[in-house]
C-alpha atoms as a PDB file:
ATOM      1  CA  UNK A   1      -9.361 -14.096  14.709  1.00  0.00           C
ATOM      2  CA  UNK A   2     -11.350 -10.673  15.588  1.00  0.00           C
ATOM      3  CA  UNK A   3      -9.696  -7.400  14.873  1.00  0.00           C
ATOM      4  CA  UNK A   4     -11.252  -4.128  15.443  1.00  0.00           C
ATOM      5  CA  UNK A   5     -11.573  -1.757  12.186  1.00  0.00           C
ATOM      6  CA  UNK A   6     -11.332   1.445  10.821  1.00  0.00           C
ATOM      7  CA  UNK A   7     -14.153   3.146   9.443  1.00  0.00           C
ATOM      8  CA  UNK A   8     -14.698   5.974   7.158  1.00  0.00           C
ATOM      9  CA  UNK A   9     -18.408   6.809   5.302  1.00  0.00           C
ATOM     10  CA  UNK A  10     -17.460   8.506   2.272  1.00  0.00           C
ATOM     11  CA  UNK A  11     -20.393  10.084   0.634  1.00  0.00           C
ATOM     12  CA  UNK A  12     -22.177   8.141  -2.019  1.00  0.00           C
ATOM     13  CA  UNK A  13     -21.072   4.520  -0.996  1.00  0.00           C
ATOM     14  CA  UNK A  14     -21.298   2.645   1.932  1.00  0.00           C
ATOM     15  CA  UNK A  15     -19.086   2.761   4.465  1.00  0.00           C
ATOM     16  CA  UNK A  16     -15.337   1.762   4.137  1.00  0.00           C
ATOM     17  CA  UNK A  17     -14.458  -0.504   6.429  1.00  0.00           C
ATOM     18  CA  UNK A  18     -10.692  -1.362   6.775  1.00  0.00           C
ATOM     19  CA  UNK A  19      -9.677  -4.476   9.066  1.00  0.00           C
ATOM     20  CA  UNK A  20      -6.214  -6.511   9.317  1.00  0.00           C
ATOM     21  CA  UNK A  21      -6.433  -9.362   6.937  1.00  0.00           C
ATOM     22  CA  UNK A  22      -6.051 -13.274   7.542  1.00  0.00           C
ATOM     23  CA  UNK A  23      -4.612 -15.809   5.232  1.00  0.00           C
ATOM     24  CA  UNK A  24      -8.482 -16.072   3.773  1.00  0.00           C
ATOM     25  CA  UNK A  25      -8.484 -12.805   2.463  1.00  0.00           C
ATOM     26  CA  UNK A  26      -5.762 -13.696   0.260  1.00  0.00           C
ATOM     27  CA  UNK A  27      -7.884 -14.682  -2.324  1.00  0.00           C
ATOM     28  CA  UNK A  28     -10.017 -11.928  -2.521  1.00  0.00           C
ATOM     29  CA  UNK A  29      -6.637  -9.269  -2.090  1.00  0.00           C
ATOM     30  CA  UNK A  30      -4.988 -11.061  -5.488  1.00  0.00           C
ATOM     31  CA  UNK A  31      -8.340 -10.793  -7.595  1.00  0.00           C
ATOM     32  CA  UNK A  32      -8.494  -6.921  -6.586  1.00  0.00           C
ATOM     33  CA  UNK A  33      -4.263  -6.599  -7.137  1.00  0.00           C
ATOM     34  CA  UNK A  34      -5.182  -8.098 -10.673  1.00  0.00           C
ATOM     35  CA  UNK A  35      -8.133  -5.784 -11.565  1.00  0.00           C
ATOM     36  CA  UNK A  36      -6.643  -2.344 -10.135  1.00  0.00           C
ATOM     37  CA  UNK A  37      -3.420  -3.246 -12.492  1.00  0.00           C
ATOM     38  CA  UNK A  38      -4.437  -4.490 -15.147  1.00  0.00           C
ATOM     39  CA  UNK A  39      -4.447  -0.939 -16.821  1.00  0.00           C
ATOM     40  CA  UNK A  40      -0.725  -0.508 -16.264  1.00  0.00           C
ATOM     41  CA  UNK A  41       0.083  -3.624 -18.077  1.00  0.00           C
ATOM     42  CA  UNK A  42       1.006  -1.667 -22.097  1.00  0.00           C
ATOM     43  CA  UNK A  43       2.354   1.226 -20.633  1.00  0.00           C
ATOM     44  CA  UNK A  44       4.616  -0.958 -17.973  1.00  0.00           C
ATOM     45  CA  UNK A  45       5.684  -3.123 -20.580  1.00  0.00           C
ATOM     46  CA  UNK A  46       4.965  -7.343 -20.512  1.00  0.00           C
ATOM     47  CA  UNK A  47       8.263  -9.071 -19.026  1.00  0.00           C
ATOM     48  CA  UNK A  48       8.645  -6.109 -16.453  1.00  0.00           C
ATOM     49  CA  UNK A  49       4.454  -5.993 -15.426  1.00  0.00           C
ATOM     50  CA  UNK A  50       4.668  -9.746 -15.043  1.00  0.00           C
ATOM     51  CA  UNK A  51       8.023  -9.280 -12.506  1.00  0.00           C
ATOM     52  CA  UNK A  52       5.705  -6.495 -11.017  1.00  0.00           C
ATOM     53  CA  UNK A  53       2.895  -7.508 -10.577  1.00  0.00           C
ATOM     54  CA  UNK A  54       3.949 -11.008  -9.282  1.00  0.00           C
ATOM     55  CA  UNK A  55       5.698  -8.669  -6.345  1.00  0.00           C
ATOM     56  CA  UNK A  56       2.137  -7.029  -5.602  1.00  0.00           C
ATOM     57  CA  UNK A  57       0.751 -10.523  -5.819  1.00  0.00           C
ATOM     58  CA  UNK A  58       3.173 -12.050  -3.124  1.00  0.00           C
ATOM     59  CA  UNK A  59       1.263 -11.657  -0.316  1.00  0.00           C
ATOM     60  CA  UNK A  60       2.750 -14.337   1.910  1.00  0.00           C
ATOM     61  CA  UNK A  61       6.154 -12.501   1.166  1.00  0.00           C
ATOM     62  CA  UNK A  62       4.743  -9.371   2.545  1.00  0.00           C
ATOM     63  CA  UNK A  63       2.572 -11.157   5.225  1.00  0.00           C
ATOM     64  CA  UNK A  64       6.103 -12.013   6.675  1.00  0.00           C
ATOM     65  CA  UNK A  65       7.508  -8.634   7.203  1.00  0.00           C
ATOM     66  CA  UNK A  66       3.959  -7.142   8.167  1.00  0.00           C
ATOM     67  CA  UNK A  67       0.207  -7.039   8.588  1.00  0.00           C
ATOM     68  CA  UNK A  68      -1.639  -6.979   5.544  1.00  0.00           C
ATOM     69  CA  UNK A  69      -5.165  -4.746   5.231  1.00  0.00           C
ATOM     70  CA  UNK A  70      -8.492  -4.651   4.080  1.00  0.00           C
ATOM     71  CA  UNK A  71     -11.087  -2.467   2.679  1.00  0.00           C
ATOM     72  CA  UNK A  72     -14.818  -3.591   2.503  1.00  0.00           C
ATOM     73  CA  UNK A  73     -17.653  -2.055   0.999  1.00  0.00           C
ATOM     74  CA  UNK A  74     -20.729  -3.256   1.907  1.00  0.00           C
ATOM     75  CA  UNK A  75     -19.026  -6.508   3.347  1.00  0.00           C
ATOM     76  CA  UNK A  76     -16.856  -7.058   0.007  1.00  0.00           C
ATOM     77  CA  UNK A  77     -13.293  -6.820  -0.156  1.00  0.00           C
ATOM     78  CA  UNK A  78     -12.451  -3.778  -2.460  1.00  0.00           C
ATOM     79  CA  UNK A  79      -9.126  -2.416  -1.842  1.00  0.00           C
ATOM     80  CA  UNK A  80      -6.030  -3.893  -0.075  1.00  0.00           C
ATOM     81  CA  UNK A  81      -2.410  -3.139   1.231  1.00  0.00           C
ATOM     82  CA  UNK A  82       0.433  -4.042   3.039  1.00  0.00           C
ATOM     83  CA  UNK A  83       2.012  -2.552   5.687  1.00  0.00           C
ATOM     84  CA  UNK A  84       5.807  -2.525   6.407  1.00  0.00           C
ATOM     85  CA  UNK A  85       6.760  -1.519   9.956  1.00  0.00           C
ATOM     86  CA  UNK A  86      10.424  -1.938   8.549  1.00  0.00           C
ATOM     87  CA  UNK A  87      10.607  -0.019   5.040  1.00  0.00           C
ATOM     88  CA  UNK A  88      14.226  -0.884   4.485  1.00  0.00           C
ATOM     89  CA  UNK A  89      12.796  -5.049   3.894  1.00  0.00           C
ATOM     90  CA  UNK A  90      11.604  -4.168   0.593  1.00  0.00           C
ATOM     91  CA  UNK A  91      14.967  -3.538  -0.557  1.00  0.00           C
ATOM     92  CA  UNK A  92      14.264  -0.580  -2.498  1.00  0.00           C
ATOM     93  CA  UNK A  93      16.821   1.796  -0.509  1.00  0.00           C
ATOM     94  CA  UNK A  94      14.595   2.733   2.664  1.00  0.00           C
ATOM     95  CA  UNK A  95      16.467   4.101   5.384  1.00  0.00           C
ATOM     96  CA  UNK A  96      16.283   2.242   8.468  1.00  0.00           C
ATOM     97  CA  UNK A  97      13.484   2.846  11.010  1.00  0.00           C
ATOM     98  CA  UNK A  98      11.325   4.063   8.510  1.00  0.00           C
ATOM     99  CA  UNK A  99       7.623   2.385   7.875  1.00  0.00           C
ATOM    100  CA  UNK A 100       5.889   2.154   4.577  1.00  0.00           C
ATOM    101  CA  UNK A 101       3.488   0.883   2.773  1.00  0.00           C
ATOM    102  CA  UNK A 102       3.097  -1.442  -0.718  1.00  0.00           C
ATOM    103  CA  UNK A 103       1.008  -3.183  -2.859  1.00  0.00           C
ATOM    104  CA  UNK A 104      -1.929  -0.293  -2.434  1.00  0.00           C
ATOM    105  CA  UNK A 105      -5.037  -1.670  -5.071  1.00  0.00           C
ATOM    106  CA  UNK A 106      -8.624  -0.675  -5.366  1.00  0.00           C
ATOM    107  CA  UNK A 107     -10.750  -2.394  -7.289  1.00  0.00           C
ATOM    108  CA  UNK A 108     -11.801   0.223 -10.419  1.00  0.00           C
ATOM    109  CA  UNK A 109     -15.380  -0.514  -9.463  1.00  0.00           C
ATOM    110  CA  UNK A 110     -14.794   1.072  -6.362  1.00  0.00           C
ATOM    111  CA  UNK A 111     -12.716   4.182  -6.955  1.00  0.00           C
ATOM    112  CA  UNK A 112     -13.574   7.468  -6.111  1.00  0.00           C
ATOM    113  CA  UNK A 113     -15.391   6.379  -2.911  1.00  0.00           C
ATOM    114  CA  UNK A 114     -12.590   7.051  -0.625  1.00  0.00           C
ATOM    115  CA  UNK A 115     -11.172   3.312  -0.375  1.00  0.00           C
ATOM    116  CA  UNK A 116      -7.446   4.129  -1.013  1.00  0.00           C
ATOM    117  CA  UNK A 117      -7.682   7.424   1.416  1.00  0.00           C
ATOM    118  CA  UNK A 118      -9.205   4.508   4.248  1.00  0.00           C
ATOM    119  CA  UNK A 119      -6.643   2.447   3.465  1.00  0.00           C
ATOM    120  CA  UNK A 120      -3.766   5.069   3.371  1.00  0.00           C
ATOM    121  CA  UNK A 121      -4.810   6.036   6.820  1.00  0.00           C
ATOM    122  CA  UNK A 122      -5.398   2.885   8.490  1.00  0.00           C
ATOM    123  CA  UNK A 123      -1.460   1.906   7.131  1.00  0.00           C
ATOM    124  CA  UNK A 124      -0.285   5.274   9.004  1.00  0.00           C
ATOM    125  CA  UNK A 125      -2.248   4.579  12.196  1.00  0.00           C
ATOM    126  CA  UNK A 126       0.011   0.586  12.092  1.00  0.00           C
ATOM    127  CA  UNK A 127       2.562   3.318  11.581  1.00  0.00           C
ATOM    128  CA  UNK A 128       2.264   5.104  14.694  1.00  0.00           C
ATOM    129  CA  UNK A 129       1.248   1.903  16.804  1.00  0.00           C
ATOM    130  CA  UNK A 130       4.794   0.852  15.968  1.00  0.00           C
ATOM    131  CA  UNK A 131       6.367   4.287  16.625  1.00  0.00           C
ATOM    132  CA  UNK A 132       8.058   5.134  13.550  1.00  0.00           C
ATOM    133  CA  UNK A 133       8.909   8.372  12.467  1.00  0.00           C
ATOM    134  CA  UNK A 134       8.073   8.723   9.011  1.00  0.00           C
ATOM    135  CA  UNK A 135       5.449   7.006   7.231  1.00  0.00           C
ATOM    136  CA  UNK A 136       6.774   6.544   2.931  1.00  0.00           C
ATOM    137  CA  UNK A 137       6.650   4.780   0.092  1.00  0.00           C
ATOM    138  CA  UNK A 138       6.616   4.457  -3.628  1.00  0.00           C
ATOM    139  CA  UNK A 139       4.298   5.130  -6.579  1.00  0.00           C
ATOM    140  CA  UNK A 140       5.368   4.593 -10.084  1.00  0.00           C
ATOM    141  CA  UNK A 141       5.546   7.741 -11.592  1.00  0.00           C
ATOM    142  CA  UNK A 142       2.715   6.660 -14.408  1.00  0.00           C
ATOM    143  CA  UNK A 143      -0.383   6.717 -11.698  1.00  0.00           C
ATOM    144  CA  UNK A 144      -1.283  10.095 -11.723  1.00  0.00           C
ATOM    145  CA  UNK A 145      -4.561   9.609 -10.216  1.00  0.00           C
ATOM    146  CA  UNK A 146      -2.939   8.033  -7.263  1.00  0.00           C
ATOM    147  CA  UNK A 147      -0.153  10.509  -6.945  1.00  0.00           C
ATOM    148  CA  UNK A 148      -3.126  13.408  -7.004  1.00  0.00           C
ATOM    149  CA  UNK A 149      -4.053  11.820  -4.157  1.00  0.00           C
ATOM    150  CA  UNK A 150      -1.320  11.350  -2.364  1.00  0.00           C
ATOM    151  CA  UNK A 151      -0.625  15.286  -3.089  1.00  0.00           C
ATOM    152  CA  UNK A 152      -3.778  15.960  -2.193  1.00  0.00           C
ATOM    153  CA  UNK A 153      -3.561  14.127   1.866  1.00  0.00           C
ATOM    154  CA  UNK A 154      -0.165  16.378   2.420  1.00  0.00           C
ATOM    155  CA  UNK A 155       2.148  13.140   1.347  1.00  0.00           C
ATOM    156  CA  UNK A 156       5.564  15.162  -0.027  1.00  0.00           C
ATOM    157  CA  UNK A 157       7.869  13.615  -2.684  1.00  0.00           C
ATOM    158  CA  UNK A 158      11.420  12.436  -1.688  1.00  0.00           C
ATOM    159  CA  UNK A 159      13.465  12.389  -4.974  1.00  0.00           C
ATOM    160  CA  UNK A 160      16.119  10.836  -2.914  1.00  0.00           C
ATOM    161  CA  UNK A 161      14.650   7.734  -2.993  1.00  0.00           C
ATOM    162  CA  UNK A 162      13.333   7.166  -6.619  1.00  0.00           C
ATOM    163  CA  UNK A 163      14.037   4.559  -8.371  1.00  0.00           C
ATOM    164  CA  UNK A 164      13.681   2.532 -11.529  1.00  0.00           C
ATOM    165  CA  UNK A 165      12.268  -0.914 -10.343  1.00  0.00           C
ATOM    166  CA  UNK A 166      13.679  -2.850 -13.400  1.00  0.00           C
ATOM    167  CA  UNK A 167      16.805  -3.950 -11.583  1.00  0.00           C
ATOM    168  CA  UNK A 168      14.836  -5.127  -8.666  1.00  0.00           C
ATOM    169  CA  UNK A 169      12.962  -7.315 -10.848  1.00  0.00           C
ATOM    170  CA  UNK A 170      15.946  -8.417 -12.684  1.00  0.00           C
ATOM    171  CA  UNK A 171      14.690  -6.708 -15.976  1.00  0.00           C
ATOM    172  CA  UNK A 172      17.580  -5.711 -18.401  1.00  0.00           C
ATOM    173  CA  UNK A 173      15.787  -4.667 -21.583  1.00  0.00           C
ATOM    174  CA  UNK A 174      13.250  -1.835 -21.585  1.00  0.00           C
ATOM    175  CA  UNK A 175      12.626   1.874 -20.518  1.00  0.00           C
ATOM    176  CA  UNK A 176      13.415   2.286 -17.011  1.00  0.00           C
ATOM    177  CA  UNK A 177      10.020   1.894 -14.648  1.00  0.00           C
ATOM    178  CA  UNK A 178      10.631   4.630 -12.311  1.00  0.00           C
ATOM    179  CA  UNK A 179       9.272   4.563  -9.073  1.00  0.00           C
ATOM    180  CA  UNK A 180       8.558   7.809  -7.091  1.00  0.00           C
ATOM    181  CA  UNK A 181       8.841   8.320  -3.425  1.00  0.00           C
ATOM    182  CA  UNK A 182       6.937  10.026  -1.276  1.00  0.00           C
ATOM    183  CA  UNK A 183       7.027  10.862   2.989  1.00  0.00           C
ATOM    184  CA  UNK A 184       5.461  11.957   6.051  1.00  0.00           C
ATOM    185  CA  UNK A 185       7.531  12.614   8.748  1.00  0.00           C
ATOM    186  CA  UNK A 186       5.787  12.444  11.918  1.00  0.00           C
ATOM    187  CA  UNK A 187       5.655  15.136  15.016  1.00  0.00           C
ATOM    188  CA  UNK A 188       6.374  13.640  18.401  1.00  0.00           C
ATOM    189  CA  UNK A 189       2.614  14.944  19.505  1.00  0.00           C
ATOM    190  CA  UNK A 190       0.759  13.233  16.662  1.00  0.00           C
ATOM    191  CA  UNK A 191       2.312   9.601  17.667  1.00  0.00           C
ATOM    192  CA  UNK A 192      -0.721   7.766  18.618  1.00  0.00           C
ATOM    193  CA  UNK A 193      -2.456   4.301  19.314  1.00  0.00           C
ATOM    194  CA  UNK A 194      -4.194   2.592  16.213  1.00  0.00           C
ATOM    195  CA  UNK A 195      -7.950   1.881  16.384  1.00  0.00           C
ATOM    196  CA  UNK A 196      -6.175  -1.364  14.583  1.00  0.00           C
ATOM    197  CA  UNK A 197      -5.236  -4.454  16.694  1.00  0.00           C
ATOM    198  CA  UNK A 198      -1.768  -4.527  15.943  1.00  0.00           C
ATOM    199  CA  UNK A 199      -0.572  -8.156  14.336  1.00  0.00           C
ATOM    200  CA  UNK A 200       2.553  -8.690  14.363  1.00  0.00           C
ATOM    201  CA  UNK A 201       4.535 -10.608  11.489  1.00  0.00           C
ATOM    202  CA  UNK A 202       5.088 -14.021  13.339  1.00  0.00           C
ATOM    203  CA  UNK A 203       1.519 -14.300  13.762  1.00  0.00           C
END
């Protein structure tokens, strides 16, 4: 299956490729899920990072409800994500209509080379391809490099729609593992077609 890609040429790395994924990436995706992670894994707590990060890892579960993406360097698979032209399917309190994005991972080898902005803009292009309004998502509230980021590409926070994910992953014992939200509402004028061929789910 041929898909056309995004491309972005951050300075001091090759260029960043991002392409729609097939059921052979999967492999590759989970071992850069596991590595971009694994830092989170004392501070998360070990029942509720093993709930978590078997979520991130369900990629077949995602695959259903949207295209999953890519990021290459040099021809590897570095960074991944899925995209959720429904938010409201994660059942995390989305309103309806809304798009989103999960599972966002770069590998630490490859941070700080502009994988996770490729990737955050490729999801938003699916975003307008499928016409939604607002583009959102969540980032737990511990990934401060990540939420810089977001900060930094005009992403703004939506308290309403925090949450602590321990209930979702059918935790009871523990600090809560709070999940922060964050939105970009889109203009009518900067709706546009993606430079991704759009997938849908039942393919």
């Amino acid at each position: 299956m041929s898909v056309s890609t995004y491309v972005e040429e951050p300075a001091g790395c090759g260029a960043v490729t991002v392409r729609l994924a097939t059921r052979d990436d999967h492999a590759a995706m989970r071992a850069v899920i596991t590595a971009a992670y694994a830092q989170y894994e004392m501070a998360v707590g070990p029942e509720a990072f093993d709930r978590y990060l078997a979520d991130l890892l369900d990629l077949d579960l995602h695959a259903s409800h949207g295209p999953l993406v890519v990021a290459e360097v040099d021809g590897v698979v570095r960074g991944s994500a899925a995209f959720y032209p429904e938010s409201a399917a994660q059942g995390l309190g989305w309103p309806a209509g809304w798009s989103g994005g999960r599972a966002l991972a770069v590998h630490p080898d490859a941070r700080g080379h502009g994988v996770a902005r490729a990737l955050v803009a490729a999801c938003e292009e699916l975003a307008h391809e499928y016409g939604a309004p607002v583009f959102a998502f969540h980032t737990l509230e511990l990934m401060t490099d990540a939420i810089r980021l977001y900060e930094r590409l005009g992403f703004v926070r939506a308290p309403a729609y925090d949450r602590d994910l321990l209930p979702h992953f059918g935790v009871t014992a523990g600090p809560p593992l709070r999940a922060i939200a964050y939105q970009r509402t889109f203009a009518a004028t900067e709706r546009r077609p993606s430079g991704l061929q759009l997938l849908r789910p039942d393919h």
